[in-house]
Protein backbone atom coordinates (compact mmCIF):
# COMPACT_ATOMS: atom_id res chain seq x y z
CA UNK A 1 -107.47 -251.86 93.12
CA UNK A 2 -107.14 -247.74 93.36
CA UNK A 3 -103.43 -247.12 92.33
CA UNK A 4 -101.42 -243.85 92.75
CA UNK A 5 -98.81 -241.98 91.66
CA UNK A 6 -97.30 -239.64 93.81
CA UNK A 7 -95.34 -236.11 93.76
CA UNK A 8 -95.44 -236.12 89.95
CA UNK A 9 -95.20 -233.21 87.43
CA UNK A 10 -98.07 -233.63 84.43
CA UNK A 11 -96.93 -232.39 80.53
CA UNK A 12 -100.52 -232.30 79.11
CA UNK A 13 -102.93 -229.18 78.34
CA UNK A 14 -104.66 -227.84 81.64
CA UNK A 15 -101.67 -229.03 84.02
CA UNK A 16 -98.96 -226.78 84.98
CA UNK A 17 -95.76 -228.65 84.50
CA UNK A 18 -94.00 -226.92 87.36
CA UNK A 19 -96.49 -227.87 89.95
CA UNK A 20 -96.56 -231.07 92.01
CA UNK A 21 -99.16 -233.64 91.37
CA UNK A 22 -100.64 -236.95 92.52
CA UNK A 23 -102.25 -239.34 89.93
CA UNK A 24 -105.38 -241.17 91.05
CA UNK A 25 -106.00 -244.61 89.19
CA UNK A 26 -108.72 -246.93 89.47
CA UNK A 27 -110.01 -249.76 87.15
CA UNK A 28 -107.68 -248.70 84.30
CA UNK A 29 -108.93 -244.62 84.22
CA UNK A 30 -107.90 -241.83 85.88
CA UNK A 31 -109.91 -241.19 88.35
CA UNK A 32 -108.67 -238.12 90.49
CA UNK A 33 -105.76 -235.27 89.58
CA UNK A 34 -105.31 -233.14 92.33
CA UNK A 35 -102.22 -232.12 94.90
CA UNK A 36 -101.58 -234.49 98.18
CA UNK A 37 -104.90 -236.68 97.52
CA UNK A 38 -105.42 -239.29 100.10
CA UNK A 39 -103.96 -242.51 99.33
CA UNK A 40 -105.61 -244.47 102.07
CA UNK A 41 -105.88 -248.00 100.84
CA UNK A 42 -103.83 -247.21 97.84
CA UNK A 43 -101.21 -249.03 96.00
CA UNK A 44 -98.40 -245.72 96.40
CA UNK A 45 -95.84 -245.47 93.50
CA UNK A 46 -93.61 -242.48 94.72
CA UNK A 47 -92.79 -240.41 91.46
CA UNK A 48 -90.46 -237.52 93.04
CA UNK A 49 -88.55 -235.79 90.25
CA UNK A 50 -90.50 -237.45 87.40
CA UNK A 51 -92.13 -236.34 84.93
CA UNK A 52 -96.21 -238.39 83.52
CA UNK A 53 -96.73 -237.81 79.77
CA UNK A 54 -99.38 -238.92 77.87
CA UNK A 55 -98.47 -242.67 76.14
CA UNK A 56 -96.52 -242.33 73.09
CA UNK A 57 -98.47 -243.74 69.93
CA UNK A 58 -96.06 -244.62 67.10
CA UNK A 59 -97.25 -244.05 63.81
CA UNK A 60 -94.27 -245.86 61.77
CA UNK A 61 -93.89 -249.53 63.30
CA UNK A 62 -92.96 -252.79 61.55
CA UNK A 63 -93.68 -255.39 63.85
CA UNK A 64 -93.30 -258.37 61.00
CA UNK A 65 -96.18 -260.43 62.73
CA UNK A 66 -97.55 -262.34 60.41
CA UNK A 67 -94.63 -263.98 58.28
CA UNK A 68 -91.55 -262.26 59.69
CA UNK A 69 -91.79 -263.28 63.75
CA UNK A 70 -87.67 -264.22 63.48
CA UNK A 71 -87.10 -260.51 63.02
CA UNK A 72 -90.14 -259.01 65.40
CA UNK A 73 -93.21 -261.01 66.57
CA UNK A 74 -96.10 -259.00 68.83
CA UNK A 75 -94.92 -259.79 72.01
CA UNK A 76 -91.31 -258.65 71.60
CA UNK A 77 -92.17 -255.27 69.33
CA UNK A 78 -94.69 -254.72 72.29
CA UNK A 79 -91.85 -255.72 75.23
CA UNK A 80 -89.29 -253.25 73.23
CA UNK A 81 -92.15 -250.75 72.55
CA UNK A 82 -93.32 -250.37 76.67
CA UNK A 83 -89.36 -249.72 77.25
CA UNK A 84 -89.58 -247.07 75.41
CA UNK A 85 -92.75 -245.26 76.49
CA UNK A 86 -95.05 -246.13 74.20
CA UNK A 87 -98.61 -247.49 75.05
CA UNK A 88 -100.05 -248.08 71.34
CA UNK A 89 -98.13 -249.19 68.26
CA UNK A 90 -99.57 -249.25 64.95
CA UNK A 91 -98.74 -252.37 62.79
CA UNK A 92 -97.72 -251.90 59.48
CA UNK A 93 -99.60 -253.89 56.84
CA UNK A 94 -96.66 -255.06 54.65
CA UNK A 95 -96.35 -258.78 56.85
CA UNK A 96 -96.31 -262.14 55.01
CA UNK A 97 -99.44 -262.45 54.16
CA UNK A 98 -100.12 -258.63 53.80
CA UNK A 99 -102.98 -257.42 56.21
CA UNK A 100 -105.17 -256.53 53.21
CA UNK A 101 -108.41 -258.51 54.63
CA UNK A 102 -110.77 -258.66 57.26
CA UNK A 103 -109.09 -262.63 58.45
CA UNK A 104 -105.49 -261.06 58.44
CA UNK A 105 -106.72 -258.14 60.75
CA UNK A 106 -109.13 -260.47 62.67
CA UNK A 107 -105.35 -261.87 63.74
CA UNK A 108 -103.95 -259.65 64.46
CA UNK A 109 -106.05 -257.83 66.94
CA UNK A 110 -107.08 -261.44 68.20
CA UNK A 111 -102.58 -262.51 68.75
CA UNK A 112 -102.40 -258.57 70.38
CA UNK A 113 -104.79 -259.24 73.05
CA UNK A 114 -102.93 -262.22 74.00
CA UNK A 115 -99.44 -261.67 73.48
CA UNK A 116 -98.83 -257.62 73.26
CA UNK A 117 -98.34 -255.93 76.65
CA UNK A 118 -99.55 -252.11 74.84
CA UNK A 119 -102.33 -251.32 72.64
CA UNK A 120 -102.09 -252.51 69.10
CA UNK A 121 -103.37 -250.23 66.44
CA UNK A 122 -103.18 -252.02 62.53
CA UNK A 123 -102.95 -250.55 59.41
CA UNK A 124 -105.03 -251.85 56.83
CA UNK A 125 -103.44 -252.13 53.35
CA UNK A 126 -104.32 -250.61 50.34
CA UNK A 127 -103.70 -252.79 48.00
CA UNK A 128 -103.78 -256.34 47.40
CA UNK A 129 -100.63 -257.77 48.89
CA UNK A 130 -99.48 -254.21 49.40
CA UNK A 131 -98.39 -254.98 45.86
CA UNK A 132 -99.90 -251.38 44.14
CA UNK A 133 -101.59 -253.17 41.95
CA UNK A 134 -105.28 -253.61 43.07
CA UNK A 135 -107.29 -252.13 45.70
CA UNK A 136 -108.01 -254.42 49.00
CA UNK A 137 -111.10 -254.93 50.86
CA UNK A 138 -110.90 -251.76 52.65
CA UNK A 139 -114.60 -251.67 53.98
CA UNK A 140 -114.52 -255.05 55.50
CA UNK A 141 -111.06 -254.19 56.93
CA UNK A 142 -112.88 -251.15 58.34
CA UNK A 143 -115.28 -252.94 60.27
CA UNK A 144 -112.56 -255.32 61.59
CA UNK A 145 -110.86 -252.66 63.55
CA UNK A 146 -108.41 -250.68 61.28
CA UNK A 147 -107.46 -247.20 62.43
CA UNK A 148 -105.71 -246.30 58.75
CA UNK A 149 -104.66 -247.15 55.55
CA UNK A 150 -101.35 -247.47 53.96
CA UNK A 151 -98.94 -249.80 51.82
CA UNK A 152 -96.44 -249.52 54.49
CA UNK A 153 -92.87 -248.45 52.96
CA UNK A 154 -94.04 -249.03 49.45
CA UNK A 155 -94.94 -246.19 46.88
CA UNK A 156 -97.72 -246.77 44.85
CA UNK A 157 -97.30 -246.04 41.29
CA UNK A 158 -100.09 -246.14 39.62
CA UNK A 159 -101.99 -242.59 40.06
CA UNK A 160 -105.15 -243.68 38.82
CA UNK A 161 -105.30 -246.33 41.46
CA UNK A 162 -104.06 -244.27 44.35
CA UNK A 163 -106.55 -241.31 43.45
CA UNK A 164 -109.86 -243.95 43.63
CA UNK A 165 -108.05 -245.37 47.17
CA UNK A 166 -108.25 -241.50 48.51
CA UNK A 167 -112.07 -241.24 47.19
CA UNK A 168 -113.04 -244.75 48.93
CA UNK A 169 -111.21 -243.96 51.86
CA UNK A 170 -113.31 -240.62 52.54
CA UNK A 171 -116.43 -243.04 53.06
CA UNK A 172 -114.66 -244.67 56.22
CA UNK A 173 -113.15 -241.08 57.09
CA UNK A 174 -109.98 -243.12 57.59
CA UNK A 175 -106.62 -240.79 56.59
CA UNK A 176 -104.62 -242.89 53.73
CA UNK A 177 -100.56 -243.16 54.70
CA UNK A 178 -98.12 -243.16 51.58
CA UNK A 179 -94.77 -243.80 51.33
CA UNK A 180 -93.02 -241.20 49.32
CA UNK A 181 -90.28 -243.20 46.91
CA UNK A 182 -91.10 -242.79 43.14
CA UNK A 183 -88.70 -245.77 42.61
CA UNK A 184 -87.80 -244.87 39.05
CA UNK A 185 -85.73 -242.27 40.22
CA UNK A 186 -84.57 -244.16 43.43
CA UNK A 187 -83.83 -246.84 40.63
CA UNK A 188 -82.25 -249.06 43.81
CA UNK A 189 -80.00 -246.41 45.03
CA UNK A 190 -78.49 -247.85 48.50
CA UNK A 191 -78.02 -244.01 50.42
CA UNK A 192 -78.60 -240.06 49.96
CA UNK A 193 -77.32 -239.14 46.31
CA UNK A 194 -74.74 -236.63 46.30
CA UNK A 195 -70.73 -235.79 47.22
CA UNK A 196 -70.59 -238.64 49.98
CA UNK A 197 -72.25 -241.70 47.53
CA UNK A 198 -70.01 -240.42 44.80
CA UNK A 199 -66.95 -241.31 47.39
CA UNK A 200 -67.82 -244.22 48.90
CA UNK A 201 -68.61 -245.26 44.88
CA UNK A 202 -72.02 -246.21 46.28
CA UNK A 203 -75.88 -245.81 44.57
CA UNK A 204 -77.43 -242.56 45.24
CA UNK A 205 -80.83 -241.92 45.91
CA UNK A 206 -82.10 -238.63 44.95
CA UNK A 207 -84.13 -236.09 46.93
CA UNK A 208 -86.56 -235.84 43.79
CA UNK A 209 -87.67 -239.59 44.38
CA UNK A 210 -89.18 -239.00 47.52
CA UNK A 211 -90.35 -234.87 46.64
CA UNK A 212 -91.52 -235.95 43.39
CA UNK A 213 -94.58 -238.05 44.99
CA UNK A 214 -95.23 -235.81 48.06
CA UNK A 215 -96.27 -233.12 45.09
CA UNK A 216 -98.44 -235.62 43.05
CA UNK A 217 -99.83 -237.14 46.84
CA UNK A 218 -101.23 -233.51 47.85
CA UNK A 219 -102.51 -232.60 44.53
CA UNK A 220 -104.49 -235.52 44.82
CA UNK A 221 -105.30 -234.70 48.46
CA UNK A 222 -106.49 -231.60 47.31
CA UNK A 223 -108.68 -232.17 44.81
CA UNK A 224 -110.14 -235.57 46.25
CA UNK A 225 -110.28 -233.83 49.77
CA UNK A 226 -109.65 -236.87 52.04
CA UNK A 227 -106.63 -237.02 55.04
CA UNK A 228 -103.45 -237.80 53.91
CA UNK A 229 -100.64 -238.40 55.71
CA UNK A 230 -97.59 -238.94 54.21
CA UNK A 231 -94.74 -241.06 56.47
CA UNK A 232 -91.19 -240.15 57.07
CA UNK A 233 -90.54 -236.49 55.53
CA UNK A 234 -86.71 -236.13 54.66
CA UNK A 235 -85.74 -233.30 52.62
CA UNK A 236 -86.05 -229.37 52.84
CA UNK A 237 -88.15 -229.92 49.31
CA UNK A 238 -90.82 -232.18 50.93
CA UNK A 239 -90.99 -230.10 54.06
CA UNK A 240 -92.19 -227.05 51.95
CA UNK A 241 -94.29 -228.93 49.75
CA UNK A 242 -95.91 -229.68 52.94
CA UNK A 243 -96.20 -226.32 54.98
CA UNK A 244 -97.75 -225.34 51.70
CA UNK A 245 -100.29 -227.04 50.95
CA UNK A 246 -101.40 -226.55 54.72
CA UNK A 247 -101.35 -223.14 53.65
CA UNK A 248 -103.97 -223.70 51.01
CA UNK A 249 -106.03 -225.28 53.52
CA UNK A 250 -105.17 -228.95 52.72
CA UNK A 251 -105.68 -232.01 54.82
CA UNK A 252 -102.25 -233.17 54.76
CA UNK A 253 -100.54 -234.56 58.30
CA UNK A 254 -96.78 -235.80 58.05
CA UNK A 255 -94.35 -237.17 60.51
CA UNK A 256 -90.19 -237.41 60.51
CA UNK A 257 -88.07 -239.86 62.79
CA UNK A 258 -85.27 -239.09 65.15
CA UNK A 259 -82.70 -240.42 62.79
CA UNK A 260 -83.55 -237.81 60.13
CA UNK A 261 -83.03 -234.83 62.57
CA UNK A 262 -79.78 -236.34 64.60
CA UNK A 263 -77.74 -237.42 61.51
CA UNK A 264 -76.72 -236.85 58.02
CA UNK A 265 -75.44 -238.58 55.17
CA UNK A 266 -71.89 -238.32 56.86
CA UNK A 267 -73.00 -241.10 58.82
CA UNK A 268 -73.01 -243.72 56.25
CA UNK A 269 -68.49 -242.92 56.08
CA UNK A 270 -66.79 -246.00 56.35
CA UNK A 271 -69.92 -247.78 54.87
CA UNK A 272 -71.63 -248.15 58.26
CA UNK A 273 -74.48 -250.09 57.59
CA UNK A 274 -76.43 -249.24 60.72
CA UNK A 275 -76.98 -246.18 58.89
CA UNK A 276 -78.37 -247.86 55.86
CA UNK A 277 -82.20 -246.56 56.19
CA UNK A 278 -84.79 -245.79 53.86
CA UNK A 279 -85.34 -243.29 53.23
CA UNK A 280 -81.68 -242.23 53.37
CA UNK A 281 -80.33 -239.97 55.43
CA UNK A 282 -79.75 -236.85 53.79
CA UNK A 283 -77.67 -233.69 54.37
CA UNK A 284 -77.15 -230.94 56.84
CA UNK A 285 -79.42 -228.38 55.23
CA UNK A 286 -82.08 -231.06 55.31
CA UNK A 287 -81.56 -231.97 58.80
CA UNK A 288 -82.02 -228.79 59.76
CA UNK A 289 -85.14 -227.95 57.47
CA UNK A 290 -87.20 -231.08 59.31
CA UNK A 291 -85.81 -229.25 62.99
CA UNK A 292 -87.44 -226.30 60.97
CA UNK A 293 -90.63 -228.69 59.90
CA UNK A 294 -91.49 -229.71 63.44
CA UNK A 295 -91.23 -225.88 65.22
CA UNK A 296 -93.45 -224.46 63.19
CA UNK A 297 -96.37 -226.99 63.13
CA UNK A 298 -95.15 -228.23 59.14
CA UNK A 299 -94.01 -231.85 60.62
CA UNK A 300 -97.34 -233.12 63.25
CA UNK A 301 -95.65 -236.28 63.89
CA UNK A 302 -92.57 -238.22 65.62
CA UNK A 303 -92.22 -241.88 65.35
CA UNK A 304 -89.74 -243.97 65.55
CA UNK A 305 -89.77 -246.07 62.15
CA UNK A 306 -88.93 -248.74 63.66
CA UNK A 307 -87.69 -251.23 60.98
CA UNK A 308 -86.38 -254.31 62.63
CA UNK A 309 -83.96 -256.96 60.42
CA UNK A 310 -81.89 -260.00 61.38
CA UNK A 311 -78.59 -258.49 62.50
CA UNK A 312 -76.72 -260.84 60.37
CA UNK A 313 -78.42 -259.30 58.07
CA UNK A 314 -77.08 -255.46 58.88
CA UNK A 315 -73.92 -256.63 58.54
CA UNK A 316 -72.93 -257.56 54.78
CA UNK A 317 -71.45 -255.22 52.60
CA UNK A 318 -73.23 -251.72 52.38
CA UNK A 319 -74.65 -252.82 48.45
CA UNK A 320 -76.59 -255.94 50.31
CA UNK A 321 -76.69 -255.25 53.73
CA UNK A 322 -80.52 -255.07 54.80
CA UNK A 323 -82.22 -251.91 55.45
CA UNK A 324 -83.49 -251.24 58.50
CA UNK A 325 -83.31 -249.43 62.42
CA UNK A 326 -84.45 -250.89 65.76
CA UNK A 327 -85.49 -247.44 67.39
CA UNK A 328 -88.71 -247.96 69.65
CA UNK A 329 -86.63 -247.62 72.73
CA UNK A 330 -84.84 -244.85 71.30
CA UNK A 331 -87.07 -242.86 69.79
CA UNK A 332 -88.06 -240.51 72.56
CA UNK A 333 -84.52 -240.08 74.80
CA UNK A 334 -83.34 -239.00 71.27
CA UNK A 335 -85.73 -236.63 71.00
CA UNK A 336 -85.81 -235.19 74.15
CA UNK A 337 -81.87 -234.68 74.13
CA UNK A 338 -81.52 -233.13 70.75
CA UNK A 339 -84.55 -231.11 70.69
CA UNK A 340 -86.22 -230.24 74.36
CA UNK A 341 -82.60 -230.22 75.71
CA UNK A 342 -81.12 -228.04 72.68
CA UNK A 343 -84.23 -225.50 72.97
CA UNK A 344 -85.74 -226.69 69.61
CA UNK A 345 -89.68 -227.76 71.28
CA UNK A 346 -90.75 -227.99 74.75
CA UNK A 347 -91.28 -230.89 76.32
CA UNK A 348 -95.37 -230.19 75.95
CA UNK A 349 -94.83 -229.38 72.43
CA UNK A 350 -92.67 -232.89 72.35
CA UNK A 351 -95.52 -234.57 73.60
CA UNK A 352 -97.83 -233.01 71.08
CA UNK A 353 -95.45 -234.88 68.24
CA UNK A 354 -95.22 -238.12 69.97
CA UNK A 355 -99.12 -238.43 71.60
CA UNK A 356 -101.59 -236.14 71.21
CA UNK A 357 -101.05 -235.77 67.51
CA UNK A 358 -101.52 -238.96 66.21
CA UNK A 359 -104.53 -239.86 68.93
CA UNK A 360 -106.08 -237.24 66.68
CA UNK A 361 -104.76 -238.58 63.59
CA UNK A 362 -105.73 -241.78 63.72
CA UNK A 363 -109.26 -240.88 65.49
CA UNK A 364 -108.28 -242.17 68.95
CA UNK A 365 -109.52 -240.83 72.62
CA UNK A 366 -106.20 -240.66 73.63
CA UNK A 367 -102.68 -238.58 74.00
CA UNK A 368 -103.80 -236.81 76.90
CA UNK A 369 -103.79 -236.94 80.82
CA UNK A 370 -107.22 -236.34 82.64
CA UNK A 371 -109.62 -237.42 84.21
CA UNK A 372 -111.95 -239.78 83.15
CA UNK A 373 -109.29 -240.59 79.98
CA UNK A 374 -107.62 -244.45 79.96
CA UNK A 375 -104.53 -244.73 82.23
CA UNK A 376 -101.89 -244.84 78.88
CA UNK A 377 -99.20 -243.03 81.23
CA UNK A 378 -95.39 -242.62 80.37
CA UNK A 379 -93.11 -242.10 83.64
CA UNK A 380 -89.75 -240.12 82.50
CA UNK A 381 -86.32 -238.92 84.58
CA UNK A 382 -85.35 -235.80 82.30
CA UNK A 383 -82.71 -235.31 84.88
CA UNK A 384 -79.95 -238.01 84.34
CA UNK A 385 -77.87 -239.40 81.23
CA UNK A 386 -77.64 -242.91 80.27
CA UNK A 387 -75.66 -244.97 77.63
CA UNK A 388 -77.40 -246.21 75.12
CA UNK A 389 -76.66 -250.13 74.82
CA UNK A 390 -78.02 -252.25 72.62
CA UNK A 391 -77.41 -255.47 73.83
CA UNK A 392 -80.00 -254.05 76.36
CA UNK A 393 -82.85 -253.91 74.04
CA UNK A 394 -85.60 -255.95 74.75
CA UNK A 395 -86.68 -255.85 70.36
CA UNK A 396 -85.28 -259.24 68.65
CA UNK A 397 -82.77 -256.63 66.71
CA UNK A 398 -80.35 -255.71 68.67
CA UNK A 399 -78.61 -253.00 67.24
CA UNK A 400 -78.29 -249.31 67.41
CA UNK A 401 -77.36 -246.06 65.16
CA UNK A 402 -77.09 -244.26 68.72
CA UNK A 403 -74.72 -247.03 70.16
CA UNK A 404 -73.10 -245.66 72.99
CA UNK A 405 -74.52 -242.42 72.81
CA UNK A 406 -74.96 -240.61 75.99
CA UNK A 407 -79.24 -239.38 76.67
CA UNK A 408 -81.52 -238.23 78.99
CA UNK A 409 -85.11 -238.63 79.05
CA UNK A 410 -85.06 -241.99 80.25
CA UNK A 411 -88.66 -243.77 80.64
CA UNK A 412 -89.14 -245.23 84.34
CA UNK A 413 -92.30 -246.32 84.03
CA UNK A 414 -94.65 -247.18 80.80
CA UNK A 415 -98.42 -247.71 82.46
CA UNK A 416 -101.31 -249.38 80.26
CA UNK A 417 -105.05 -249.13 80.95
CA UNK A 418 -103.61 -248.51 84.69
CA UNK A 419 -101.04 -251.14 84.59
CA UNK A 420 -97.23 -250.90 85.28
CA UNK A 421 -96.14 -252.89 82.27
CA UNK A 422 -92.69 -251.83 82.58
C-alpha cells in the first residue's frame, strides 16, 4: 500500500519549514517529498496545520523488561513511548537479570519484535550484573545487536575497571554511557544538597558527586580516546566540564532531561515526592546553565529519563519513597513549550536534541526525513494547549511532575517503518 501525508510542513535539513509539503510512503520508506504529488490510489492522511519531525530516539529509558514487567514491560513502555513521538527507545541494561550477555539481549530484541509497537534499541551492560565489579561479555553482546554500552543509573567505581571498558569498547566503536554519581559523596542523600534539604531536614546530595566523575570520565575519554557519553548532565559544574573538554577536541556527547531545565529544587517543598529524581533537581543557576548547555551545542541530547516505579511506591514518605519519573509522553510537549515557545532553540534545533543527535550517536540511519530513509515520522499540532493528565498515560506509572500543566506541542500522529501506530 502507497500511503500519504498531505499539506504538511517538514523540520529536517533540506526542507523549508514554512513551505507546504506532501509525504509519499510506500513499503515502510519514503518514497516521494514534493508539493501537491498525486495521490491516486493512495491511502490520504490530511495533515493541514501539522508539523512531520523526524522520530524521537530516547537515549535514557528504563523499560524494566526482564524482571520488573509490574512497573514497565515492552509493550506498555513502547504503547506510552509512540504517544509521545518516539519511534526507537533504547533499553537500559540494569533489568533483573541484567542484559550483560548475548541470551539476555537475544530476548530482548526477540520479546520487541513481538510485543513493542517502535523500534527497540538495548544497551548492553558493562559489567557483570551492572554490579561495577567485572567486565561483561561485551563482544558477544556486540554481535547480538547492541547499539551501546552502559551500567544504566549506576556509577562505576572502580577506575581501573572503567578505563579497560573504554579501551575494549573502541574495538566495537560502540560509545560507553556512564552515570555520573560518585556515591561516597551522594552517601544516600534523598534531593539537591543545599538551603531547601537543610529545611525540609532532608539528605542532601551534593553537586560534587555527580561533577566529581564527569572530570575523572573525560580524562579517561581523553587519554583512552573512545566515545563517551555521559547521561543526565545537572549542574553548571558538569556543563563546563563538558563544553571543555569539547574544546580540547574530546569525544564526549551528553544529554539533560526536561525535568532538569523546567524545575528546581523548590519543587521538592512540601516533600513532594513526584519530584524525588535522581539525579536531584538542583537550583536556579543550574537550571539555567543546562538552558545554557543545550544553545550552544555543550548538551547534544534530550531524553526523557524515563524511570517508571509502582505508584504506591511514589507515595511513602520523601526518606523511602521510590525514585523515579514517568516522562515518555512528556518529554517533548515540555520541551517544545519551555524552550521553542520561550525562544531558547528552534524547533529544527529541537529536533536535532531529540532525533538526529542520537541516530548519530548511537550509529543509526536515522533522525532525518528524506527520501529513501525509513518512515520513523512524528505528526505534531504546535498550535493548541492541552492539560497534561496522567491518568491518561498509556505507561503502567501513572503519574506526573507536570500534572495539570498546560502544553503545546502535542503529537497527532507517531508513524513506524510507514505505519500509523498511534
Amino acid at each position: 500500500m502507497v500511503d500519504i501525508l498531505k499539506n504538511l510542513h517538514i523540520v529536517s535539513h533540506k526542507y523549508d519549514i514554512n513551505k507546504i509539503y506532501d509525504i509519499k510512503i510506500e513499503n515502510g520508506y519514503i518514497k516521494e517529498i514534493g508539493e501537491n504529488l498525486d495521490d491516486t490510489n493512495c491511502y490520504i492522511t490530511d495533515c493541514t496545520g501539522l508539523f512531520a519531525l523526524p522520530g524521537f530516539i530516547d537515549m535514557h529509558c528504563r523499560i524494566g523488561d526482564p524482571g520488573f514487567e509490574h512497573i514497565e514491560d515492552i509493550e506498555t513502555a513502547s504503547m506510552s513511548g509512540s504517544r509521545g513521538g518516539f519511534t526507537s527507545l533504547t533499553c537500559e541494561p540494569s533489568t533483573k537479570p541484567a542484559i550483560d550477555n548475548k541470551a539476555v539481549v537475544d530476548y530482548v530484541i526477540s520479546k520487541s519484535g513481538i510485543y513493542s509497537l517502535v523500534n527497540i534499541l538495548p544497551y548492553g551492560s558493562m559489567t557483570i550484573g551492572c554490579e561495577g565489579k567485572e567486565m561483561a561479555e561485551i563482544g558477544e553482546m556486540y554481535k547480538m545487536g547492541i547499539v551501546a554500552l552502559s551500567d544504566g543509573d549506576k556509577s562505576i567505581t572502580d577506575t581501573g575497571l572503567l578505563r579497560n571498558i573504554f579501551k575494549y569498547s573502541k574495538m566495537f566503536n560502540l560509545p560507553v554511557i556512564t552515570s555520573c554519581d560518585d556515591t561516597s559523596i551522594s552517601n544516600n542523600g534523598v534531593m539537591n544538597e543545599g538551603f531547601m534539604s537543610t529545611a525540609l531536614g532532608l539528605r542532601g546530595i551534593p553537586k560534587e558527586a555527580e561533577e566529581v566523575f564527569v572530570a575523572r570520565d573525560i580524562v579517561l575519554a581523553e587519554r583512552v580516546g573512545n566515545h563517551l557519553h555521559i547521561s543526565t548532565v545537572t549542574t553548571e559544574g558538569s556543563v563546563q566540564l563538558i563544553r571543555e573538554a569539547k574544546a580540547r577536541g574530546v569525544n564526549v556527547t551528553c544529554e539533560t532531561s526536561p525535568h532538569y531545565f523546567t524545575f528546581t529544587e523548590d519543587k521538592v517543598s512540601g516533600y513532594n515526592t513526584l519530584a524525588k529524581v535522581k539525579p536531584p533537581l538542583r537550583t536556579e543557576k543550574d537550571r539555567l546553565a543546562v538552558i545554557e548547555g543545550l544553545k550552544d551545542g555543550t548538551i547534544d541530547v534530550i531524553s526523557s529519563s524515563h524511570t517508571p516505579a509502582n505508584p504506591d511506591w511514589k507515595y511513602e514518605v520523601f526518606d523511602s519513597a521510590d525514585w523515579g519519573i514517568s516522562s515518555l509522553e512528556t518529554a517533548f510537549p515540555v520541551s517544545y513549550t519551555k524552550l521553542v515557545e520561550k525562544g531558547e532553540l528552534t524547533l529544527l534545533q529541537l529536533v536535532e536534541k531529540m532525533s538526529l543527535n542520537p541516530s548519530k550517536i548511537l550509529g543509526l540511519k536515522k533522525g532525518v526525513i528524506d527520501v529513501g530513509v525509513e518512515a520513523d515520522i512524528t505528526i505534531v499540532d504546535t498550535k493548541n494547549e492541552y492539560t497534561v493528565k496522567s491518568s491518561d498515560f498509556l505507561s503502567k506509572a501513572k503519574f506526573s511532575l507536570y500534572e495539570d500543566m498546560k502544553l503545546k506541542g502535542k503529537v497527532v500522529y507517531t508513524i513506524v517503518h510507514g505505519r500509523i501506530i498511534y
